[in-house]
N, C-alpha and C. Protein backbone atom coordinates (compact mmCIF):
# COMPACT_ATOMS: atom_id res chain seq x y z
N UNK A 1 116.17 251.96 270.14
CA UNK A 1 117.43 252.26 270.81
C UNK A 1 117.14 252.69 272.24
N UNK A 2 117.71 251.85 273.24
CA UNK A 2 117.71 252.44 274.71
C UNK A 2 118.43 253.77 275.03
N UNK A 3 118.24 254.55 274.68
CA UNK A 3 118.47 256.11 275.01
C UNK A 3 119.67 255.69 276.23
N UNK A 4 118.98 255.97 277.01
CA UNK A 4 118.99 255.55 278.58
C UNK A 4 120.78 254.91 278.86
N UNK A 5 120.70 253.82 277.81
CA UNK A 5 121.66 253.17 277.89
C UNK A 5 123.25 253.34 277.81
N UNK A 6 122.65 253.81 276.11
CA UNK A 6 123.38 254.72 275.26
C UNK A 6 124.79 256.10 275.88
N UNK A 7 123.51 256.46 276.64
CA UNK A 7 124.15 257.77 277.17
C UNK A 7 125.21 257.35 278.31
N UNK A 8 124.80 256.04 279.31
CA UNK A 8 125.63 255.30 280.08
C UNK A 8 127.02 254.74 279.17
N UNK A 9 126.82 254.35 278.60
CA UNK A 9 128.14 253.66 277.81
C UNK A 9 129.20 255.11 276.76
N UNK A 10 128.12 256.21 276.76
CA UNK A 10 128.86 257.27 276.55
C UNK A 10 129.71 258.37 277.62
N UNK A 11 129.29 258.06 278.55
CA UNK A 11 129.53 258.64 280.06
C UNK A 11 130.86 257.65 279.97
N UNK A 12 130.74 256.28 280.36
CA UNK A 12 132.00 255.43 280.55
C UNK A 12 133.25 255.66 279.08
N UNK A 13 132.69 255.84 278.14
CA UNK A 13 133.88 255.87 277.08
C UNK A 13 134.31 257.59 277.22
N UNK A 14 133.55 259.01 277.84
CA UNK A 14 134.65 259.67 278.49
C UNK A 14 135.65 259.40 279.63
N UNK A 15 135.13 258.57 280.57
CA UNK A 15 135.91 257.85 281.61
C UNK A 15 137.09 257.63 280.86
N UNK A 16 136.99 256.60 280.29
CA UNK A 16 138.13 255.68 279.45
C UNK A 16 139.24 256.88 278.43
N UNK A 17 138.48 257.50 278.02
CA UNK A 17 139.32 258.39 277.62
C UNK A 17 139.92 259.30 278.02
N UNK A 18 139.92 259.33 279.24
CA UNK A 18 140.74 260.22 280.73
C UNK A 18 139.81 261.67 280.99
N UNK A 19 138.39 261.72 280.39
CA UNK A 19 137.77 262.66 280.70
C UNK A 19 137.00 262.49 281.60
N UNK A 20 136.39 264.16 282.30
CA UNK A 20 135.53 263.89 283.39
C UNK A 20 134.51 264.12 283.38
N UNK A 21 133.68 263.27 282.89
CA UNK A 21 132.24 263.71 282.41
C UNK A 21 131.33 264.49 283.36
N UNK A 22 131.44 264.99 284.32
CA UNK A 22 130.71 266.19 285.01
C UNK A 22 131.24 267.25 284.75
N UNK A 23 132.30 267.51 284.22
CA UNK A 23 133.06 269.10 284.25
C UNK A 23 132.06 269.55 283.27
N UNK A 24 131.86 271.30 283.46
CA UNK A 24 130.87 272.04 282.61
C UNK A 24 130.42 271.51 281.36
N UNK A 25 131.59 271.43 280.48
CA UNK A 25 131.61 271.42 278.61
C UNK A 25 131.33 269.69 278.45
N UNK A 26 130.88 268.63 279.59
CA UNK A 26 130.72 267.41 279.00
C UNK A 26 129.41 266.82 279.87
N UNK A 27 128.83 267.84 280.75
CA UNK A 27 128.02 267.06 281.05
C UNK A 27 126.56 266.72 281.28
N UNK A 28 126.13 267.32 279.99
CA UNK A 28 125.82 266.91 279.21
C UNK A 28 125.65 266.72 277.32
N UNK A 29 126.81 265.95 277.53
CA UNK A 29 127.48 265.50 276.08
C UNK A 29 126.47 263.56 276.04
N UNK A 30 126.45 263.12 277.65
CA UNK A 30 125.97 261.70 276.88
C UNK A 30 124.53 261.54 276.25
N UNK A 31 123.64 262.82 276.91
CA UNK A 31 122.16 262.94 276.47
C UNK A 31 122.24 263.38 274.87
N UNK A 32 123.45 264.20 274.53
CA UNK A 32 123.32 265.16 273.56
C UNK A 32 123.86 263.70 272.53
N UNK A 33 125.15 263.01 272.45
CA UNK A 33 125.24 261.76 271.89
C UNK A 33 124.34 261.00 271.48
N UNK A 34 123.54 260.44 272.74
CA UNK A 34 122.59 259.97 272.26
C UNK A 34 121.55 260.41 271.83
N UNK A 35 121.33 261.40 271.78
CA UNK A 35 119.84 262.23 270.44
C UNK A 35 120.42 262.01 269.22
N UNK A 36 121.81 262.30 269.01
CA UNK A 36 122.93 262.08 267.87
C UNK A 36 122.51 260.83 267.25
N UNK A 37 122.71 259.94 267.93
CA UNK A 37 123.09 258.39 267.75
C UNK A 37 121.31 258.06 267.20
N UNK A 38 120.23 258.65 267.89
CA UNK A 38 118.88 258.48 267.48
C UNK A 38 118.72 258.70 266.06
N UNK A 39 119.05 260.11 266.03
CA UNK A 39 118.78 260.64 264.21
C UNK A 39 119.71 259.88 263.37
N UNK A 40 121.18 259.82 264.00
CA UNK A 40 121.87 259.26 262.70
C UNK A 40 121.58 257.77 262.35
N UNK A 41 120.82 257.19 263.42
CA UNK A 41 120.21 255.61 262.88
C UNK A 41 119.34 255.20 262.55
N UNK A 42 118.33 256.23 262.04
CA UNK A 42 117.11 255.89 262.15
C UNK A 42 116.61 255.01 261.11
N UNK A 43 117.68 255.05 260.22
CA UNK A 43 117.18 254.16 259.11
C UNK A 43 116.96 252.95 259.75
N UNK A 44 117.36 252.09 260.60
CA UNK A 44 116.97 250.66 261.17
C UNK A 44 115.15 250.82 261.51
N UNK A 45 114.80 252.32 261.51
CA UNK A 45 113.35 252.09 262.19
C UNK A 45 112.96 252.42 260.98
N UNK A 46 113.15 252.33 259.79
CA UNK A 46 112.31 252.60 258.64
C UNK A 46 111.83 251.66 257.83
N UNK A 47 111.11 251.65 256.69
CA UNK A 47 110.87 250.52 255.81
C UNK A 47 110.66 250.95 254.65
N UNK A 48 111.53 251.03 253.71
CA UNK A 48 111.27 251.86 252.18
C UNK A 48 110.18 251.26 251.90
N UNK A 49 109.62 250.15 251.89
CA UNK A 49 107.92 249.84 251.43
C UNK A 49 107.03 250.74 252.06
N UNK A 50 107.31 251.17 253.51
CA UNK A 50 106.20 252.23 254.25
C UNK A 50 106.49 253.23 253.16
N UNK A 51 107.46 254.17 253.15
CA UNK A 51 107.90 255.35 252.58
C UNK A 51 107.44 255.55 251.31
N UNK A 52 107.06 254.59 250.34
CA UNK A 52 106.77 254.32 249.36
C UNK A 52 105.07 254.29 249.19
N UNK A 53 104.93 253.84 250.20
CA UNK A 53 103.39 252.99 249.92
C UNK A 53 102.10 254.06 250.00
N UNK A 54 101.33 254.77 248.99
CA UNK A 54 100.63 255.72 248.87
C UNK A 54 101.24 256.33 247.47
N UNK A 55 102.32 256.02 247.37
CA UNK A 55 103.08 257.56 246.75
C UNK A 55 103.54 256.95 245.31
N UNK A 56 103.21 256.11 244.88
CA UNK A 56 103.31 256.00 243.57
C UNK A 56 101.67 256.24 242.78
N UNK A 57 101.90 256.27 241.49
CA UNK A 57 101.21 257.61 240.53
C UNK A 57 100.78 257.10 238.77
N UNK A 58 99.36 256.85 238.97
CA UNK A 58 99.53 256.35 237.09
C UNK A 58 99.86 257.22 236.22
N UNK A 59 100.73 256.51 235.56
CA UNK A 59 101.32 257.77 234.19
C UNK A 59 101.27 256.53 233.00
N UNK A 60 101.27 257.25 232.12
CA UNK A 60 100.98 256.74 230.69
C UNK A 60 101.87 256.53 229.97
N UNK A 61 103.30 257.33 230.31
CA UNK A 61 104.34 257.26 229.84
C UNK A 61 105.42 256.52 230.36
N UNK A 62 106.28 256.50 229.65
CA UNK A 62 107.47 255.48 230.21
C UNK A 62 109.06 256.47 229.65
N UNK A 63 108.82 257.47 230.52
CA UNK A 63 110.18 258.40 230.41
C UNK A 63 111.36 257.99 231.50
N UNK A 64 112.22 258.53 231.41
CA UNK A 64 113.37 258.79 232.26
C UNK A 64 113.37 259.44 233.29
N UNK A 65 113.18 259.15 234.59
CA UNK A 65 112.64 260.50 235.27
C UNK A 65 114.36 260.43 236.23
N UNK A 66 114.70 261.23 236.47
CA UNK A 66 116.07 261.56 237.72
C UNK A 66 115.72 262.61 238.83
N UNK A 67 116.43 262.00 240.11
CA UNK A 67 116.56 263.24 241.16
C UNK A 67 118.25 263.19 240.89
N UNK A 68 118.94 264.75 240.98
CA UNK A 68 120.36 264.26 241.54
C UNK A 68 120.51 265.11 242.18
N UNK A 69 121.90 264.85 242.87
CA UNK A 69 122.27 265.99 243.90
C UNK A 69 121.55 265.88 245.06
N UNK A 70 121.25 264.38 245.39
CA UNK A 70 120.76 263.98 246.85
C UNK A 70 121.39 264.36 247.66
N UNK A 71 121.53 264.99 248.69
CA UNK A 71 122.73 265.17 249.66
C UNK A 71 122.42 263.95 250.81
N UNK A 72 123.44 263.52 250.97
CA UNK A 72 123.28 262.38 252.00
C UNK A 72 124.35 262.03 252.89
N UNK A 73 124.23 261.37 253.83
CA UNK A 73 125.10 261.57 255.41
C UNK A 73 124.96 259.95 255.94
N UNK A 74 126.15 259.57 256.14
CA UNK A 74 125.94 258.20 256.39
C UNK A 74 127.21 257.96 257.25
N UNK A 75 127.08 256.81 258.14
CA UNK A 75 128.38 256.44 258.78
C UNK A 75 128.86 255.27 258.42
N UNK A 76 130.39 255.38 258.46
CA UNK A 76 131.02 253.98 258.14
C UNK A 76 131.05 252.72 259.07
N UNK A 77 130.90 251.69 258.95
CA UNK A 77 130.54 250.79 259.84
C UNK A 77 131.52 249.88 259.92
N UNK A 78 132.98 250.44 259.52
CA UNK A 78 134.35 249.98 259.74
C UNK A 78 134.78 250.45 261.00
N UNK A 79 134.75 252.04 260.90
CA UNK A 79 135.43 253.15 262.03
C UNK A 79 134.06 253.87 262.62
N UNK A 80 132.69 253.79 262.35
CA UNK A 80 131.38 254.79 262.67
C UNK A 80 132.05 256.01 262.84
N UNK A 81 132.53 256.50 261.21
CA UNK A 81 133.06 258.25 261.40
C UNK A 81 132.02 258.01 259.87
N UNK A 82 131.87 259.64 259.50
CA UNK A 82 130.66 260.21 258.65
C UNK A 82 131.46 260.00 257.59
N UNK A 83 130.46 259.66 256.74
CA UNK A 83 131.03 259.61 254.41
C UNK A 83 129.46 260.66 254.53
N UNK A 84 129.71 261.53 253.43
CA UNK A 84 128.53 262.51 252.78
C UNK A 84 128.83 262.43 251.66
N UNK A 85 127.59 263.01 250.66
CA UNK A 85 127.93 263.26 249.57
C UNK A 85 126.89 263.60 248.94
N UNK A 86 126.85 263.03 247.71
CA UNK A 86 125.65 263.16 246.38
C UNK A 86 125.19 262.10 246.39
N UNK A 87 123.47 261.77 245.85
CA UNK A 87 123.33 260.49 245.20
C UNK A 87 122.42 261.13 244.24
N UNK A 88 122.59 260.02 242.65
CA UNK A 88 121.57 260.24 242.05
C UNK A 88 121.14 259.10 241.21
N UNK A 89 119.84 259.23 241.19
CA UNK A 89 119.01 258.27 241.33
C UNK A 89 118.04 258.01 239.73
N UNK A 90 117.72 257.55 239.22
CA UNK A 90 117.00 257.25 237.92
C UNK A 90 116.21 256.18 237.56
N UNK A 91 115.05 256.39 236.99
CA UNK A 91 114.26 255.14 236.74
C UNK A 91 113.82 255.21 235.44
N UNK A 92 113.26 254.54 234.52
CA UNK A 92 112.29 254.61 233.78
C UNK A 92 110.85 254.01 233.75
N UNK A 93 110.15 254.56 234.18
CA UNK A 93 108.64 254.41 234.63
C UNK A 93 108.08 253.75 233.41
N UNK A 94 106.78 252.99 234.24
CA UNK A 94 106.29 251.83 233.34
C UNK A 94 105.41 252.10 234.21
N UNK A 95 104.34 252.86 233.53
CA UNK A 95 102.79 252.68 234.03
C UNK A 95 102.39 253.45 235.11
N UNK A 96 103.76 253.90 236.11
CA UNK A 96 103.47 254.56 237.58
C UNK A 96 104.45 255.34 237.64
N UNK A 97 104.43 256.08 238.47
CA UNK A 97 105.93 256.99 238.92
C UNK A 97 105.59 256.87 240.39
N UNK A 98 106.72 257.74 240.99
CA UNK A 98 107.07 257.73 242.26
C UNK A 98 106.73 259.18 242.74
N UNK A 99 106.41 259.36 243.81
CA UNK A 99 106.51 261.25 244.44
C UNK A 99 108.10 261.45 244.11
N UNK A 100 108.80 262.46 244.01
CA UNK A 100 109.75 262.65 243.56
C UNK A 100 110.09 262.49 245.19
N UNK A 101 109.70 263.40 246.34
CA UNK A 101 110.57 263.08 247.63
C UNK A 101 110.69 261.93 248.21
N UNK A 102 110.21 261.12 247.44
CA UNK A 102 110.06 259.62 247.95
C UNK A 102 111.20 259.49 247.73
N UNK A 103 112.26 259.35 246.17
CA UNK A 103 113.86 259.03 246.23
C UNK A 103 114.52 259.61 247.28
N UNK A 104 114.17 260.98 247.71
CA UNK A 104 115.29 261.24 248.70
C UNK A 104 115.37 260.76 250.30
N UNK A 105 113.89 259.86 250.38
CA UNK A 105 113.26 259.83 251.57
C UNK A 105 114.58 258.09 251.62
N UNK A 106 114.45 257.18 250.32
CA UNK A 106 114.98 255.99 250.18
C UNK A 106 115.88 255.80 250.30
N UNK A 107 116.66 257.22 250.06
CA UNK A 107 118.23 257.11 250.01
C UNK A 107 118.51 257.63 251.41
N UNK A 108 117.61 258.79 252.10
CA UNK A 108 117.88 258.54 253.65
C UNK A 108 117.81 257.59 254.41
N UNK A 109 116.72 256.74 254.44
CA UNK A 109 116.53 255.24 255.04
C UNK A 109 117.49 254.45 254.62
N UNK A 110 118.11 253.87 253.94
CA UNK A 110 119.45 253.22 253.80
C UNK A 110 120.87 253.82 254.07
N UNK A 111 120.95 255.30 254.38
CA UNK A 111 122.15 255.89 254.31
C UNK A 111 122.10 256.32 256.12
N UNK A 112 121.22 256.34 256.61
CA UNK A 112 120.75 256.22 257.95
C UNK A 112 121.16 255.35 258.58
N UNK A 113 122.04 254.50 258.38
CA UNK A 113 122.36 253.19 259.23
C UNK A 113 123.92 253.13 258.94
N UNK A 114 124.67 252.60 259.92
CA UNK A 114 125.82 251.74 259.49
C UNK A 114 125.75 251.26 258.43
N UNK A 115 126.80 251.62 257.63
CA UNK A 115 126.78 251.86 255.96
C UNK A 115 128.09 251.24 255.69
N UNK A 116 128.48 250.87 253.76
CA UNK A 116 129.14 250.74 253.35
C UNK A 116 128.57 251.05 252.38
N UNK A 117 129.27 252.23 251.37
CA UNK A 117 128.73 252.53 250.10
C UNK A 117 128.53 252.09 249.14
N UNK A 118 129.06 250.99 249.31
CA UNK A 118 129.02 249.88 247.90
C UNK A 118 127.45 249.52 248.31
N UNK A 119 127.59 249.05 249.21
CA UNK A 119 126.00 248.20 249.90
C UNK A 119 124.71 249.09 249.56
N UNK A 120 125.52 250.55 250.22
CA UNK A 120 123.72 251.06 250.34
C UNK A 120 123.93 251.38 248.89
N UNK A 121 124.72 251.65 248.17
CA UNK A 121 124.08 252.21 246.54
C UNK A 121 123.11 250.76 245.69
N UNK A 122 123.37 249.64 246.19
CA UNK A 122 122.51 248.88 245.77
C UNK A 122 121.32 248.40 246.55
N UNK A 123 121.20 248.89 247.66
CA UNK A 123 119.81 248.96 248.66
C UNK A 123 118.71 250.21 247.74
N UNK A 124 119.38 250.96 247.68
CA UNK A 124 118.16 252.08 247.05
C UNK A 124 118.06 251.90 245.77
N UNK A 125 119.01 250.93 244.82
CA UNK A 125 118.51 250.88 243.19
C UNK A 125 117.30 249.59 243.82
N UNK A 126 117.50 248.90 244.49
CA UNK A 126 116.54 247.77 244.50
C UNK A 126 115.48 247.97 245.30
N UNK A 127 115.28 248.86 246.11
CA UNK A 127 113.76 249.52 246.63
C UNK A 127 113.92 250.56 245.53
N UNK A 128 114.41 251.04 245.01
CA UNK A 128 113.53 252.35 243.94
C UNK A 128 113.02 251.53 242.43
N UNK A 129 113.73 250.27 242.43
CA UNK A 129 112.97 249.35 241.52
C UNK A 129 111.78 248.30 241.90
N UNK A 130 111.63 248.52 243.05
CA UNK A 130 110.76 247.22 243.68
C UNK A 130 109.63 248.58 243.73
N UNK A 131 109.30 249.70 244.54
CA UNK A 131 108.67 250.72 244.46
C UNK A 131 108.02 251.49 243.29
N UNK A 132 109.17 251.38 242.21
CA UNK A 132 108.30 252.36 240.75
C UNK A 132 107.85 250.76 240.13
N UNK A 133 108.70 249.60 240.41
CA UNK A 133 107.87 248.66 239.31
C UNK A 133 108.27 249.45 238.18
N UNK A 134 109.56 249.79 237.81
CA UNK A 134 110.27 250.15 236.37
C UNK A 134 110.69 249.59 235.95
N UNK A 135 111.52 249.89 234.59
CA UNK A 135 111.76 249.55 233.36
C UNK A 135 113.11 249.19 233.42
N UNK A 136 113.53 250.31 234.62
CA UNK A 136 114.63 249.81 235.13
C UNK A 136 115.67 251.20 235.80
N UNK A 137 116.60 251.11 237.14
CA UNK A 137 117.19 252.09 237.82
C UNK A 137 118.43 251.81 237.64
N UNK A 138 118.55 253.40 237.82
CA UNK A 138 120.36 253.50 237.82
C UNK A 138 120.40 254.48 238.99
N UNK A 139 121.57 254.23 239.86
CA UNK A 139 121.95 255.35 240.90
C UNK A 139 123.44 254.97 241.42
N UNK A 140 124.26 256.43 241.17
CA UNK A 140 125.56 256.32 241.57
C UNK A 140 125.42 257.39 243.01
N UNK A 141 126.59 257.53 243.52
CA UNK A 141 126.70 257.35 244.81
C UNK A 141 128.19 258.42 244.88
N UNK A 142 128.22 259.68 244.91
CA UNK A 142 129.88 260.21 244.92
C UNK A 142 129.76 260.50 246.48
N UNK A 143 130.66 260.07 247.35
CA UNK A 143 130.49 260.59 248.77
C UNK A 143 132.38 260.81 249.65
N UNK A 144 132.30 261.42 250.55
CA UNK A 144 133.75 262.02 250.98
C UNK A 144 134.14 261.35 252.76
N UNK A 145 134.68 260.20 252.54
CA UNK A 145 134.77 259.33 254.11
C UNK A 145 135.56 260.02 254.93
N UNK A 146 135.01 260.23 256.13
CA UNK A 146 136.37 260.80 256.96
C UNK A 146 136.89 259.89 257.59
N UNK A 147 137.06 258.68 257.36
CA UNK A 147 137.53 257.84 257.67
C UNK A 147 139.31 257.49 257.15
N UNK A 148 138.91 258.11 255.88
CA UNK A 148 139.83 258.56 254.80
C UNK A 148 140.86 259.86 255.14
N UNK A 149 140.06 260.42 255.31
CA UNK A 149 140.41 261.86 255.49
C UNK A 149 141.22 262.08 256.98
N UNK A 150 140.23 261.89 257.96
CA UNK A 150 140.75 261.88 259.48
C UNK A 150 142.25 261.27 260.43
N UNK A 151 142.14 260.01 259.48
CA UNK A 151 142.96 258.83 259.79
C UNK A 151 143.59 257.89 258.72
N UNK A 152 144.01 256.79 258.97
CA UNK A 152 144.69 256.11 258.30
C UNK A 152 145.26 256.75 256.96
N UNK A 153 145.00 256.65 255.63
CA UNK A 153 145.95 257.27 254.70
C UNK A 153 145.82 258.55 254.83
N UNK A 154 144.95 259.32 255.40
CA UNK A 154 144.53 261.08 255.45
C UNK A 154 144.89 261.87 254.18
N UNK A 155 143.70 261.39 253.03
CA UNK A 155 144.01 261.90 252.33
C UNK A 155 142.34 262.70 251.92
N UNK A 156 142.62 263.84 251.77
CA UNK A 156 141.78 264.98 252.00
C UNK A 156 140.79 265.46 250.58
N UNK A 157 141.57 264.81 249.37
CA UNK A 157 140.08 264.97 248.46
C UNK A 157 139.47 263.98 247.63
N UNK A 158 139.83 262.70 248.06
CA UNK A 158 139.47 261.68 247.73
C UNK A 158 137.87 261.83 247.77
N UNK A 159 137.46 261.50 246.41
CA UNK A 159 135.60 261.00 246.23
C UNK A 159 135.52 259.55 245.49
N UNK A 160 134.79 258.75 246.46
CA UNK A 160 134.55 257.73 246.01
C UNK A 160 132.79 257.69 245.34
N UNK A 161 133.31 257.10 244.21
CA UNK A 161 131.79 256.58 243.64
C UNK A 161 131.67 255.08 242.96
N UNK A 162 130.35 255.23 243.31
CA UNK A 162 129.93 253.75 243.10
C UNK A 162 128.55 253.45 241.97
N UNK A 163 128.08 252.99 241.70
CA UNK A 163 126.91 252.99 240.75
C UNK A 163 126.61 251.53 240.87
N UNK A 164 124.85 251.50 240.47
CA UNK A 164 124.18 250.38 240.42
C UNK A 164 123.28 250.51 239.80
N UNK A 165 123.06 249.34 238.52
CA UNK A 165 122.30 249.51 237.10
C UNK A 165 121.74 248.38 237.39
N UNK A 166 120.07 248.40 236.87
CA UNK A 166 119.13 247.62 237.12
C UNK A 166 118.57 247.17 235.88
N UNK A 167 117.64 246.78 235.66
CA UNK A 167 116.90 246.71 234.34
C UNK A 167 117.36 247.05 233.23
N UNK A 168 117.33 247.94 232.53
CA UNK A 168 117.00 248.34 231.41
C UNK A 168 118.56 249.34 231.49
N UNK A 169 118.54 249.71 232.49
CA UNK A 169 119.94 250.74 232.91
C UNK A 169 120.83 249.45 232.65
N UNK A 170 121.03 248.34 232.71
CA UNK A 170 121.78 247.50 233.02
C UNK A 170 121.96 246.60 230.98
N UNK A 171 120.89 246.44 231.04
CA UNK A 171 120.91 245.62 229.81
C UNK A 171 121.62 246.41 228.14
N UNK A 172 120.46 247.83 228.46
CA UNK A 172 120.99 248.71 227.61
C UNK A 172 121.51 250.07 227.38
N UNK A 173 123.12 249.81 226.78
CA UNK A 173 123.84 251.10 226.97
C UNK A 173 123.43 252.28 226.65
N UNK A 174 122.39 252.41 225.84
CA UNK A 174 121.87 253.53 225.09
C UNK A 174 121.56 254.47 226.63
N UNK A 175 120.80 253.86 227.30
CA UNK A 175 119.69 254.02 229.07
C UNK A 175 120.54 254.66 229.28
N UNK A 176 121.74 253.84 229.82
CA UNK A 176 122.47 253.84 230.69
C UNK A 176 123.33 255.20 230.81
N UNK A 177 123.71 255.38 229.21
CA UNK A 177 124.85 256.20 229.09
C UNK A 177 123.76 257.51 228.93
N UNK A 178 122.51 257.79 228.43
CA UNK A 178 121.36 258.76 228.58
C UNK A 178 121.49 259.22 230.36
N UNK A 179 121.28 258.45 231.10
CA UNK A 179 121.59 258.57 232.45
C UNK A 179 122.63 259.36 233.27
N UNK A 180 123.97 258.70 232.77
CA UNK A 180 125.17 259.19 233.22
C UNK A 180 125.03 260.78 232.69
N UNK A 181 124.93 260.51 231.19
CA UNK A 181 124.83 261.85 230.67
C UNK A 181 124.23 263.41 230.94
N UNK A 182 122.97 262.58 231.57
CA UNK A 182 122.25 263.91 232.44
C UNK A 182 122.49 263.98 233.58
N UNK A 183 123.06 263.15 234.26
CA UNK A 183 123.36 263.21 236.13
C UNK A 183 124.76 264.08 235.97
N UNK A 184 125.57 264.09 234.89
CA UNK A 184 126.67 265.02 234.96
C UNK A 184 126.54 266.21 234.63
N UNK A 185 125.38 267.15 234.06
CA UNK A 185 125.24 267.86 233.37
C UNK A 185 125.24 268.94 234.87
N UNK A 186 125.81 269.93 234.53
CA UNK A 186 125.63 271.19 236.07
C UNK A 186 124.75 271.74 235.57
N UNK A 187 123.68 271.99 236.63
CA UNK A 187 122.53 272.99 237.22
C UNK A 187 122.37 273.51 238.20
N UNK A 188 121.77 274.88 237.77
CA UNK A 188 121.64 275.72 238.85
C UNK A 188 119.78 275.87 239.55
């Protein structure tokens, strides 16, 4: 990302919006934008195979393993206003496991970019299945758009969720519904 650039085309869209980008409280807002615009995209500079690669683990077993309660931050790539939420994530290991911060690292790298939640919840079942080489993943997705919220219908407690079943999550309900079952369970 041209920094540089960034901050120019943020300078002109206060213009446009009848502001004066030298007055005290804006000026510097286009440097501060664009550091913004750096972190919240960084997923384009990532590669869940890098993030991955070291960090899987021989195991002998072939359990259920879950992270939930991912917290995650993503922008909509309808309106680029913020959806957050939960993700949680599940595999059943076959031969290897994963570092456990590796899921949360996967679901940042896809949720890091101009997003649609449908999309990225099936970007991270298919790198967290291409990565453990499992039996098979499940990961749903509850997140809160302010896109929703801010504008158009403005409705204020809407949670959308989404889910994506892979393997074994997919074929058999027994997995599947084992899955759901523990990702709903509250912990402290």
């Amino acid at each position: 990302m041209n920094k540089e650039r960034v901050e120019q085309l943020i300078r002109e869209l206060l213009i446009e919006l009848g502001e004066d980008p030298n007055r005290e409280g804006l000026e510097r807002t286009p440097s501060r934008v664009a550091e913004t615009w750096h972190v919240l995209t960084r997923g384009y500079r990532e590669d869940p195979r890098e993030i991955t690669s070291g960090a899987t683990f021989e195991c002998e077993l072939n359990n259920m393993i879950i992270a939930h309660n991912i917290e995650i931050y993503s922008l909509c790539e309808h309106h680029m206003l913020p959806f957050y939420g939960r993700c949680h994530i599940g595999y059943v290991s076959q031969e290897r496991i994963l570092g456990v911060s590796k899921l949360a690292r996967i679901a940042d790298c896809y949720a890091r970019r101009l997003q649609n939640q449908e999309r990225m919840t099936t970007q991270i079942a298919k790198a967290v299945m291409q990565a453990a080489k499992g039996q098979g993943v499940g990961v749903v997705i509850e997140c809160r758009h302010l896109c929703m919220m801010m504008r158009g219908v403005e409705k204020q407690n809407s949670i959308m969720t989404t889910s994506s079943v892979l393997g074994t999550f997919r074929s058999d309900p027994s997995t599947r519904q084992e899955f759901l079952s523990l990702i709903s369970r509250q912990t402290h």
